[in-house]
PDB file of N, CA and C in Angstrom:
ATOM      1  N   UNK A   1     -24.935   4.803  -2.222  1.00  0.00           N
ATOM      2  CA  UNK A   1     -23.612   4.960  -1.646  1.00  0.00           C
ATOM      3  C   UNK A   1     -22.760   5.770  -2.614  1.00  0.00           C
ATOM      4  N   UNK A   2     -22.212   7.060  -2.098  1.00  0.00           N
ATOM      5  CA  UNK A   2     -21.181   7.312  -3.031  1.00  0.00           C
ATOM      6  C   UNK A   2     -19.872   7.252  -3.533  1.00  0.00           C
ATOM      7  N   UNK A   3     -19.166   7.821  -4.415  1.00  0.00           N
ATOM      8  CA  UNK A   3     -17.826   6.880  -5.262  1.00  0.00           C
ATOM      9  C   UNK A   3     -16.704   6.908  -4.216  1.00  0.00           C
ATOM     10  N   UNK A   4     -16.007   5.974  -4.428  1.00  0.00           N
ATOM     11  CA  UNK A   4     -14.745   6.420  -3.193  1.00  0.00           C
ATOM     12  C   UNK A   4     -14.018   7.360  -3.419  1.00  0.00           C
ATOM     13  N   UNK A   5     -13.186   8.103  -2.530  1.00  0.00           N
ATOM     14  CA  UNK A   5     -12.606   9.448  -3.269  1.00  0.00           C
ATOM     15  C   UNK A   5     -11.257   8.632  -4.112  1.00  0.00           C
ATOM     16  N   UNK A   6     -11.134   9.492  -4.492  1.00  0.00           N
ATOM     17  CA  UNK A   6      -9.978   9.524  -5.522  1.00  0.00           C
ATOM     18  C   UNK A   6      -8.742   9.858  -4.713  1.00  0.00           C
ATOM     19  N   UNK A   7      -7.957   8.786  -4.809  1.00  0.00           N
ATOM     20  CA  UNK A   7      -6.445   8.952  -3.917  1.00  0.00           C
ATOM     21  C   UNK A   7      -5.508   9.754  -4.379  1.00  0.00           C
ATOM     22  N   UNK A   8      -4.603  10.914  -3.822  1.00  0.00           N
ATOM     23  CA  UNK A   8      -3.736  11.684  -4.518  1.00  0.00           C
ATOM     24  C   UNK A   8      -2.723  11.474  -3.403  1.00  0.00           C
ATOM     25  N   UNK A   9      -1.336  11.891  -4.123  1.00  0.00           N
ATOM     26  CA  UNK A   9       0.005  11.798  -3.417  1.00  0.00           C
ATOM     27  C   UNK A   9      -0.046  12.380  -1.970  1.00  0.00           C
ATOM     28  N   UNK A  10       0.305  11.927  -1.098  1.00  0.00           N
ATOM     29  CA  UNK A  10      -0.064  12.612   0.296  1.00  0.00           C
ATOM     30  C   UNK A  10      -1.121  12.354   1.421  1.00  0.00           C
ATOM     31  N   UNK A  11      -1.935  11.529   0.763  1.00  0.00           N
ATOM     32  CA  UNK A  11      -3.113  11.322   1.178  1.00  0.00           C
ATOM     33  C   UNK A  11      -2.809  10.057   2.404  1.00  0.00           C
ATOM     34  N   UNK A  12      -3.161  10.542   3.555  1.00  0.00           N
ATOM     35  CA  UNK A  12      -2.977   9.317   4.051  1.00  0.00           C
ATOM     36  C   UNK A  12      -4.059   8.059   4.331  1.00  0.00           C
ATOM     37  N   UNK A  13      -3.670   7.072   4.089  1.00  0.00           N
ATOM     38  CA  UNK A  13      -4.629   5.662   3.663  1.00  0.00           C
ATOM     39  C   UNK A  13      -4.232   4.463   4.272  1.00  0.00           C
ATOM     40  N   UNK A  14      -5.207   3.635   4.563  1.00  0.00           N
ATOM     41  CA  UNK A  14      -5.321   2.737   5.363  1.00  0.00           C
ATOM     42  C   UNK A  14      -4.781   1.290   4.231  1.00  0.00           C
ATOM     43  N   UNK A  15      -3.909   0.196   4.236  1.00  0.00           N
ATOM     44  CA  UNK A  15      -4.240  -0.776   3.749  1.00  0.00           C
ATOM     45  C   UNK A  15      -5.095  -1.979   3.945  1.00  0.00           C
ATOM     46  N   UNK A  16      -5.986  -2.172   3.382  1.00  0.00           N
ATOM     47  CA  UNK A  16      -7.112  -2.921   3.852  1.00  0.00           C
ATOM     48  C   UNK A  16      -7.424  -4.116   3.028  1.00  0.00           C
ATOM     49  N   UNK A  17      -6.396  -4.887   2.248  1.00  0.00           N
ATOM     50  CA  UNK A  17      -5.752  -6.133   2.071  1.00  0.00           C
ATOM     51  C   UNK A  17      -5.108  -6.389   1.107  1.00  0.00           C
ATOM     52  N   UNK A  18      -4.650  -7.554   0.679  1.00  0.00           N
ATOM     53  CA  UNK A  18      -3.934  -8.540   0.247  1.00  0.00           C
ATOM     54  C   UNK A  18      -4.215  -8.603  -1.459  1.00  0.00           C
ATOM     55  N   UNK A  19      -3.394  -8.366  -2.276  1.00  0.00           N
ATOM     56  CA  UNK A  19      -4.116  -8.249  -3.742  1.00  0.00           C
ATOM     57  C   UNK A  19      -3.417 -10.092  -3.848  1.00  0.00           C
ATOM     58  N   UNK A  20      -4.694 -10.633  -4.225  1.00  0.00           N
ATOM     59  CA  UNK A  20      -4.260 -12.280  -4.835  1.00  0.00           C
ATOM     60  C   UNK A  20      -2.976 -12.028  -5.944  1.00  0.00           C
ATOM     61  N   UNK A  21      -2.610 -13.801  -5.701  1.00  0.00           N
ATOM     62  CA  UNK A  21      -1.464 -14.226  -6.748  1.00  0.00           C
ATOM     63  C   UNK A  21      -0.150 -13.319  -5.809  1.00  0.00           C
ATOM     64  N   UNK A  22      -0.469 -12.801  -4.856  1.00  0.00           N
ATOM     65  CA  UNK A  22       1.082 -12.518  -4.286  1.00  0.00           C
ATOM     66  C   UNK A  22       1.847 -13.283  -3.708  1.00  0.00           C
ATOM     67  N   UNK A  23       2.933 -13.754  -3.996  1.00  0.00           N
ATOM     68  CA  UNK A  23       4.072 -14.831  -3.241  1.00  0.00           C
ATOM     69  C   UNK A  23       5.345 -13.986  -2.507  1.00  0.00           C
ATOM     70  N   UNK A  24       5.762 -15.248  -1.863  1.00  0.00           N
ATOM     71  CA  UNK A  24       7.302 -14.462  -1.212  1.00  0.00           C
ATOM     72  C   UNK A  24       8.224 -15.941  -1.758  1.00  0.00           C
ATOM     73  N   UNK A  25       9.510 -15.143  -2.204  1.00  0.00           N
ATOM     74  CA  UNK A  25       9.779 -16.335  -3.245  1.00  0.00           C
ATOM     75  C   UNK A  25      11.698 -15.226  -2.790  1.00  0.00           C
ATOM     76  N   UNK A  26      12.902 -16.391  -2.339  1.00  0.00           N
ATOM     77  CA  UNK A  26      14.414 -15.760  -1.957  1.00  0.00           C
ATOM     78  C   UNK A  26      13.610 -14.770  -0.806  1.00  0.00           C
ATOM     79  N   UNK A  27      14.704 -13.446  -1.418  1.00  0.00           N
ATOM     80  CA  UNK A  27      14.762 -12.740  -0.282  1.00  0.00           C
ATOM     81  C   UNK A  27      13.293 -11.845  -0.631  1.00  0.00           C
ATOM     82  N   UNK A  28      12.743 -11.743  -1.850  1.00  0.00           N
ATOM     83  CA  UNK A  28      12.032 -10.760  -1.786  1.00  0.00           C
ATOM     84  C   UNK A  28      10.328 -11.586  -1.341  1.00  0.00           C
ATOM     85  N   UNK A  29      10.111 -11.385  -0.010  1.00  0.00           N
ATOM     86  CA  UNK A  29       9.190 -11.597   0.869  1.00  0.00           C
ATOM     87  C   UNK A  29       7.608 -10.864   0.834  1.00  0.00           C
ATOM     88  N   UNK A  30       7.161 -10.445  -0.632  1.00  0.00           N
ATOM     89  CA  UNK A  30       6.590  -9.489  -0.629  1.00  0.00           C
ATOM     90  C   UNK A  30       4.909  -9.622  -0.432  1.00  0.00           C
ATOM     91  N   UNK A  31       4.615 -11.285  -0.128  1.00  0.00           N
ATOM     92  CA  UNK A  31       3.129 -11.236   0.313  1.00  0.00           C
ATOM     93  C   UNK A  31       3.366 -11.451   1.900  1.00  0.00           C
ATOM     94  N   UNK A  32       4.356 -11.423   2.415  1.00  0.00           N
ATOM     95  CA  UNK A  32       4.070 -11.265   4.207  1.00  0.00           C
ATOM     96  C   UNK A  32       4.498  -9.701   4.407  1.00  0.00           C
ATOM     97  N   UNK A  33       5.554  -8.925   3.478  1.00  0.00           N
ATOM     98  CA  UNK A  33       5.117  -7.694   3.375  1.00  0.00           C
ATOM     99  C   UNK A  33       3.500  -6.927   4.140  1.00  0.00           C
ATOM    100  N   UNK A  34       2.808  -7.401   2.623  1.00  0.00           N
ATOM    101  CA  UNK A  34       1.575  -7.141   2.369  1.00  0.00           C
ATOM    102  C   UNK A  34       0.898  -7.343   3.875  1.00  0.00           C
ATOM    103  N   UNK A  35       1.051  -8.513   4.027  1.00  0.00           N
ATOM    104  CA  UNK A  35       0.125  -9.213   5.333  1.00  0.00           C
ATOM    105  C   UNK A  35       0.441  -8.302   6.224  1.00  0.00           C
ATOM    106  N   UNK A  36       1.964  -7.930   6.919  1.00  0.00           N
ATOM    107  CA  UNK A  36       2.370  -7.308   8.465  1.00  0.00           C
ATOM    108  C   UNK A  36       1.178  -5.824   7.882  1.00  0.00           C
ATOM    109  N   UNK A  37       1.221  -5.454   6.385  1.00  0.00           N
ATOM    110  CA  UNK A  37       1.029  -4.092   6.676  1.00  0.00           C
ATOM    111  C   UNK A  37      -0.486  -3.518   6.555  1.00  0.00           C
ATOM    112  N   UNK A  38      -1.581  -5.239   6.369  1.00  0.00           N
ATOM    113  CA  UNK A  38      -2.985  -4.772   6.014  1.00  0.00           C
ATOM    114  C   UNK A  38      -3.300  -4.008   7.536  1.00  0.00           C
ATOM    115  N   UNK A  39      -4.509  -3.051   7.864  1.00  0.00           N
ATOM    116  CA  UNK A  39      -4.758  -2.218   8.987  1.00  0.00           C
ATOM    117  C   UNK A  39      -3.821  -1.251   9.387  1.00  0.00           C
ATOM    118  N   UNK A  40      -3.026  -0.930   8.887  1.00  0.00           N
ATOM    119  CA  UNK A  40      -1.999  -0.409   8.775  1.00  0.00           C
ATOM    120  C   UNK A  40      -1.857   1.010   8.222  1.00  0.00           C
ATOM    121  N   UNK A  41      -1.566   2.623   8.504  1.00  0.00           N
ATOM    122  CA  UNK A  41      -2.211   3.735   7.864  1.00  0.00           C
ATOM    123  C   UNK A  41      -0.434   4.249   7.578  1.00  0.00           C
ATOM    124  N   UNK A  42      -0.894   4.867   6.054  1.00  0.00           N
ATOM    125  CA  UNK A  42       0.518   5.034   5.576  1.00  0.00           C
ATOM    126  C   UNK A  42       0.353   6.172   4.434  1.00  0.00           C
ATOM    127  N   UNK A  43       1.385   7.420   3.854  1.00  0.00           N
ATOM    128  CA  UNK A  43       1.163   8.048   3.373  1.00  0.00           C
ATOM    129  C   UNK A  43       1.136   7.694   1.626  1.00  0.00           C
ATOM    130  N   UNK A  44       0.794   8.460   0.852  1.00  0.00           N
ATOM    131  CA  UNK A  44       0.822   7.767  -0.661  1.00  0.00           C
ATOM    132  C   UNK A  44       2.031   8.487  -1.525  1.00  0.00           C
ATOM    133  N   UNK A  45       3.220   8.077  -1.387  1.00  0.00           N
ATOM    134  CA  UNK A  45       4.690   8.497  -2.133  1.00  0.00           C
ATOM    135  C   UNK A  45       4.328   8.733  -3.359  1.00  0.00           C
ATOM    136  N   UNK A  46       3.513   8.235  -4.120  1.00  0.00           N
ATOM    137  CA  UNK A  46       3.214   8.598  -5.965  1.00  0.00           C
ATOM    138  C   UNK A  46       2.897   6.981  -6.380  1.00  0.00           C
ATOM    139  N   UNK A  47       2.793   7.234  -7.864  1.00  0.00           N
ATOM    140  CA  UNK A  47       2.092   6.346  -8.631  1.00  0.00           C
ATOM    141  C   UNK A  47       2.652   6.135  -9.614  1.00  0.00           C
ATOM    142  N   UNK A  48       2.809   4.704 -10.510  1.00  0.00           N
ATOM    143  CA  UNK A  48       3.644   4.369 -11.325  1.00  0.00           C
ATOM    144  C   UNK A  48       2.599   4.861 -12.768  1.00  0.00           C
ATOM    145  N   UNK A  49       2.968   4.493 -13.912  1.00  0.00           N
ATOM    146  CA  UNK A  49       2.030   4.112 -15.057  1.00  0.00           C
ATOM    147  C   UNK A  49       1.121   3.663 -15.187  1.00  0.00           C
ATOM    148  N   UNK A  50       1.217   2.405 -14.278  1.00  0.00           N
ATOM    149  CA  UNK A  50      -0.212   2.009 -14.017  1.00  0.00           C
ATOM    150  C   UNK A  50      -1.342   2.050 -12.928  1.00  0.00           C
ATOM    151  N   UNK A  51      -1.507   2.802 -12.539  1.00  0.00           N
ATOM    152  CA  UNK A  51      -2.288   3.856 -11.510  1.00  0.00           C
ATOM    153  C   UNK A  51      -2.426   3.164 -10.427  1.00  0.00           C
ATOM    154  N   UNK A  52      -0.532   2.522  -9.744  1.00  0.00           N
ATOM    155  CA  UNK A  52      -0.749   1.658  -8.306  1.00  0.00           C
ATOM    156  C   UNK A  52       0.351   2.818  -7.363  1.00  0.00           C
ATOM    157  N   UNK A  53      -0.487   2.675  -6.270  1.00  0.00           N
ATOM    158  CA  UNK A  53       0.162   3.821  -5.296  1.00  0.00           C
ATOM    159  C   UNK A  53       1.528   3.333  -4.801  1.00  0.00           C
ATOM    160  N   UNK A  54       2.445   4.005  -4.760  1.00  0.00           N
ATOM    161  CA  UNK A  54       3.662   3.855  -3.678  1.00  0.00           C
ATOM    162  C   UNK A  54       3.190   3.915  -2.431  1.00  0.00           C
ATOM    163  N   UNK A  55       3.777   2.866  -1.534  1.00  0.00           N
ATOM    164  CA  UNK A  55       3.395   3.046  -0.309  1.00  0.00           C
ATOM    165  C   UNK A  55       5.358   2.731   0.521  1.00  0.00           C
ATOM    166  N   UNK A  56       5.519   3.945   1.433  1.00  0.00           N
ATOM    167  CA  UNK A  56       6.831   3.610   1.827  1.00  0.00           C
ATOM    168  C   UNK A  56       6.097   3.231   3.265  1.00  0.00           C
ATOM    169  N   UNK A  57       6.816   1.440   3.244  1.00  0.00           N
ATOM    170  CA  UNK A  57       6.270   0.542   4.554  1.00  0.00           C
ATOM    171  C   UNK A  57       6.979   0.310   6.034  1.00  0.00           C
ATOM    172  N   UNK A  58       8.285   1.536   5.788  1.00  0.00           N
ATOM    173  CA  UNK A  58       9.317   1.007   6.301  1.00  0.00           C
ATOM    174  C   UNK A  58       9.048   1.355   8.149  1.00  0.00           C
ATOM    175  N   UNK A  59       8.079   2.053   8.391  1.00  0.00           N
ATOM    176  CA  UNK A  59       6.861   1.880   9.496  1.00  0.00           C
ATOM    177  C   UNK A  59       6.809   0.755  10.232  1.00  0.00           C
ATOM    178  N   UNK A  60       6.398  -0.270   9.332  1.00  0.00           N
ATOM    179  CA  UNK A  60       5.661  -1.674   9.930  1.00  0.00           C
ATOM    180  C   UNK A  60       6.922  -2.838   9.697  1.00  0.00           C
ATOM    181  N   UNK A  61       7.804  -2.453   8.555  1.00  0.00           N
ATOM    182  CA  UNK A  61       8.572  -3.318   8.633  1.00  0.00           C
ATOM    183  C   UNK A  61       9.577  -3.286   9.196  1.00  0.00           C
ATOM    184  N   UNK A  62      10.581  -2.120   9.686  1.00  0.00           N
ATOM    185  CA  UNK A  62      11.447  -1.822   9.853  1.00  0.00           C
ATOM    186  C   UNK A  62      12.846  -2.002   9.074  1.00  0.00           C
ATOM    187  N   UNK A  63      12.962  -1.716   7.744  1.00  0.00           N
ATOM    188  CA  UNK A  63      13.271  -1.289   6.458  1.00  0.00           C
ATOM    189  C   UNK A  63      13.509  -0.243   6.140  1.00  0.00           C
ATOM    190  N   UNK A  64      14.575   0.258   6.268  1.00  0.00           N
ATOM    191  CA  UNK A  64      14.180   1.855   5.379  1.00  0.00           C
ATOM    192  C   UNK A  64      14.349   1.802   4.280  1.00  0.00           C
ATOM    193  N   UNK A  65      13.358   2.991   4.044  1.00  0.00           N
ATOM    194  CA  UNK A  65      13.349   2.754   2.241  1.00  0.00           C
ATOM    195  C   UNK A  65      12.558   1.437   1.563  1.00  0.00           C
ATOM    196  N   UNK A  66      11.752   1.052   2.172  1.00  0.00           N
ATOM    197  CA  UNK A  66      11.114  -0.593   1.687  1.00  0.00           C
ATOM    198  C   UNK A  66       9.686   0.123   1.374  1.00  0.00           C
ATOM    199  N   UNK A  67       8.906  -0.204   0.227  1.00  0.00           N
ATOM    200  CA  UNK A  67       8.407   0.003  -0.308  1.00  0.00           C
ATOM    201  C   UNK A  67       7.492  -1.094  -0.919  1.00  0.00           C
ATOM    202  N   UNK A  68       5.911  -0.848  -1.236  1.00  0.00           N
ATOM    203  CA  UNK A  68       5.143  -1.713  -1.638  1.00  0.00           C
ATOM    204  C   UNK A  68       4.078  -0.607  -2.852  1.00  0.00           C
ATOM    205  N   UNK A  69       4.209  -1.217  -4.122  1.00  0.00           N
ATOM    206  CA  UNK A  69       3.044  -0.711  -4.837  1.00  0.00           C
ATOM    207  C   UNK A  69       1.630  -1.413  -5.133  1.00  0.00           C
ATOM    208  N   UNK A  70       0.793  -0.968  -4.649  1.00  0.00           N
ATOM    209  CA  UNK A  70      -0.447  -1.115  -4.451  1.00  0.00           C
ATOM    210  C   UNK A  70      -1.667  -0.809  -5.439  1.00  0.00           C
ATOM    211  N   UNK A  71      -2.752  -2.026  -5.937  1.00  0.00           N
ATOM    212  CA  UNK A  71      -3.963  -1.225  -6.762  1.00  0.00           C
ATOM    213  C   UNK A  71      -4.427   0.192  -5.606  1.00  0.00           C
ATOM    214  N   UNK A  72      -5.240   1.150  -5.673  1.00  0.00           N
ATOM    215  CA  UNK A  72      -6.252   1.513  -4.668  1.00  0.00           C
ATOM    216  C   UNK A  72      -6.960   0.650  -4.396  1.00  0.00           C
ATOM    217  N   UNK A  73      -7.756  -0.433  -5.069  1.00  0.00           N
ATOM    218  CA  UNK A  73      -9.007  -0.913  -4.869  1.00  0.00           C
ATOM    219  C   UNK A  73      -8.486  -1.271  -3.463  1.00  0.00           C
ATOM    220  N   UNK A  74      -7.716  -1.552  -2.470  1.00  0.00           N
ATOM    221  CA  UNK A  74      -7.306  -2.047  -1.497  1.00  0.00           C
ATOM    222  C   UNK A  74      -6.663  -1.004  -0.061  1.00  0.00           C
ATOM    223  N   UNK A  75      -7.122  -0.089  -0.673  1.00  0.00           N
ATOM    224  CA  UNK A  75      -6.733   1.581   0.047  1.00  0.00           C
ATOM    225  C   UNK A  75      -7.883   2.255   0.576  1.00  0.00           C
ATOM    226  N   UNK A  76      -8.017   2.585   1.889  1.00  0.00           N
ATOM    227  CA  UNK A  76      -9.227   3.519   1.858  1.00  0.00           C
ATOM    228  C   UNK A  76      -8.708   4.809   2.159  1.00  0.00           C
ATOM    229  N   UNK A  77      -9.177   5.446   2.164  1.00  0.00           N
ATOM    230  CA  UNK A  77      -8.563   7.274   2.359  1.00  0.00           C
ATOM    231  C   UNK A  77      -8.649   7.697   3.531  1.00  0.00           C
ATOM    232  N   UNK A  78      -7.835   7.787   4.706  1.00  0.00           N
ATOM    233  CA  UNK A  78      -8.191   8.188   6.263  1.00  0.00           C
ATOM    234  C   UNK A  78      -7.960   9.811   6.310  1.00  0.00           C
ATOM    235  N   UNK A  79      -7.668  10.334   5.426  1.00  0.00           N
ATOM    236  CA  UNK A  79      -7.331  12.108   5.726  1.00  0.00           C
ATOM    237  C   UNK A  79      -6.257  12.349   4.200  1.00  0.00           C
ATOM    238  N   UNK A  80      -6.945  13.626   3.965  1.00  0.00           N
ATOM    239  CA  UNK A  80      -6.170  14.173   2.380  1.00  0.00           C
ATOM    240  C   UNK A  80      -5.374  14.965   3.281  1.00  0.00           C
TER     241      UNK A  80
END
């Protein structure tokens, strides 16, 4: 089997789950976030320091401007 591609800004990608240890804790709700948006195909805004994608969610949530950063390991690549 070969390597998965390598995700770059733009790329549009599928979320395909839930990274453990995520809670929703006040207002910031950010493992049912996660949940509305697994199956879900979304473009890749950029990447912090530590090589987790921006994902703007405001699609699925109806949020603008709402935002989730993501490992890849949980991204598959549907079209560069």
């Amino acid at each position: 089997m070969g390597a998965k591609p390598q995700i770059k800004i733009g790329d549009a990608v599928k979320l395909t789950g839930v990274p453990s240890g995520l809670t929703d804790a006040d207002a910031l709700m950010t493992k049912s976030a996660f949940e509305k948006c697994v199956g879900s195909e979304f473009q890749v805004a950029g990447f912090n320091d530590y090589g987790m994608a921006e994902i703007i969610i405001e699609s699925v949530t109806g949020n603008i401007g709402e935002t989730i950063w993501v490992e890849p390991q949980f991204l598959t690549v549907i079209s560069k």
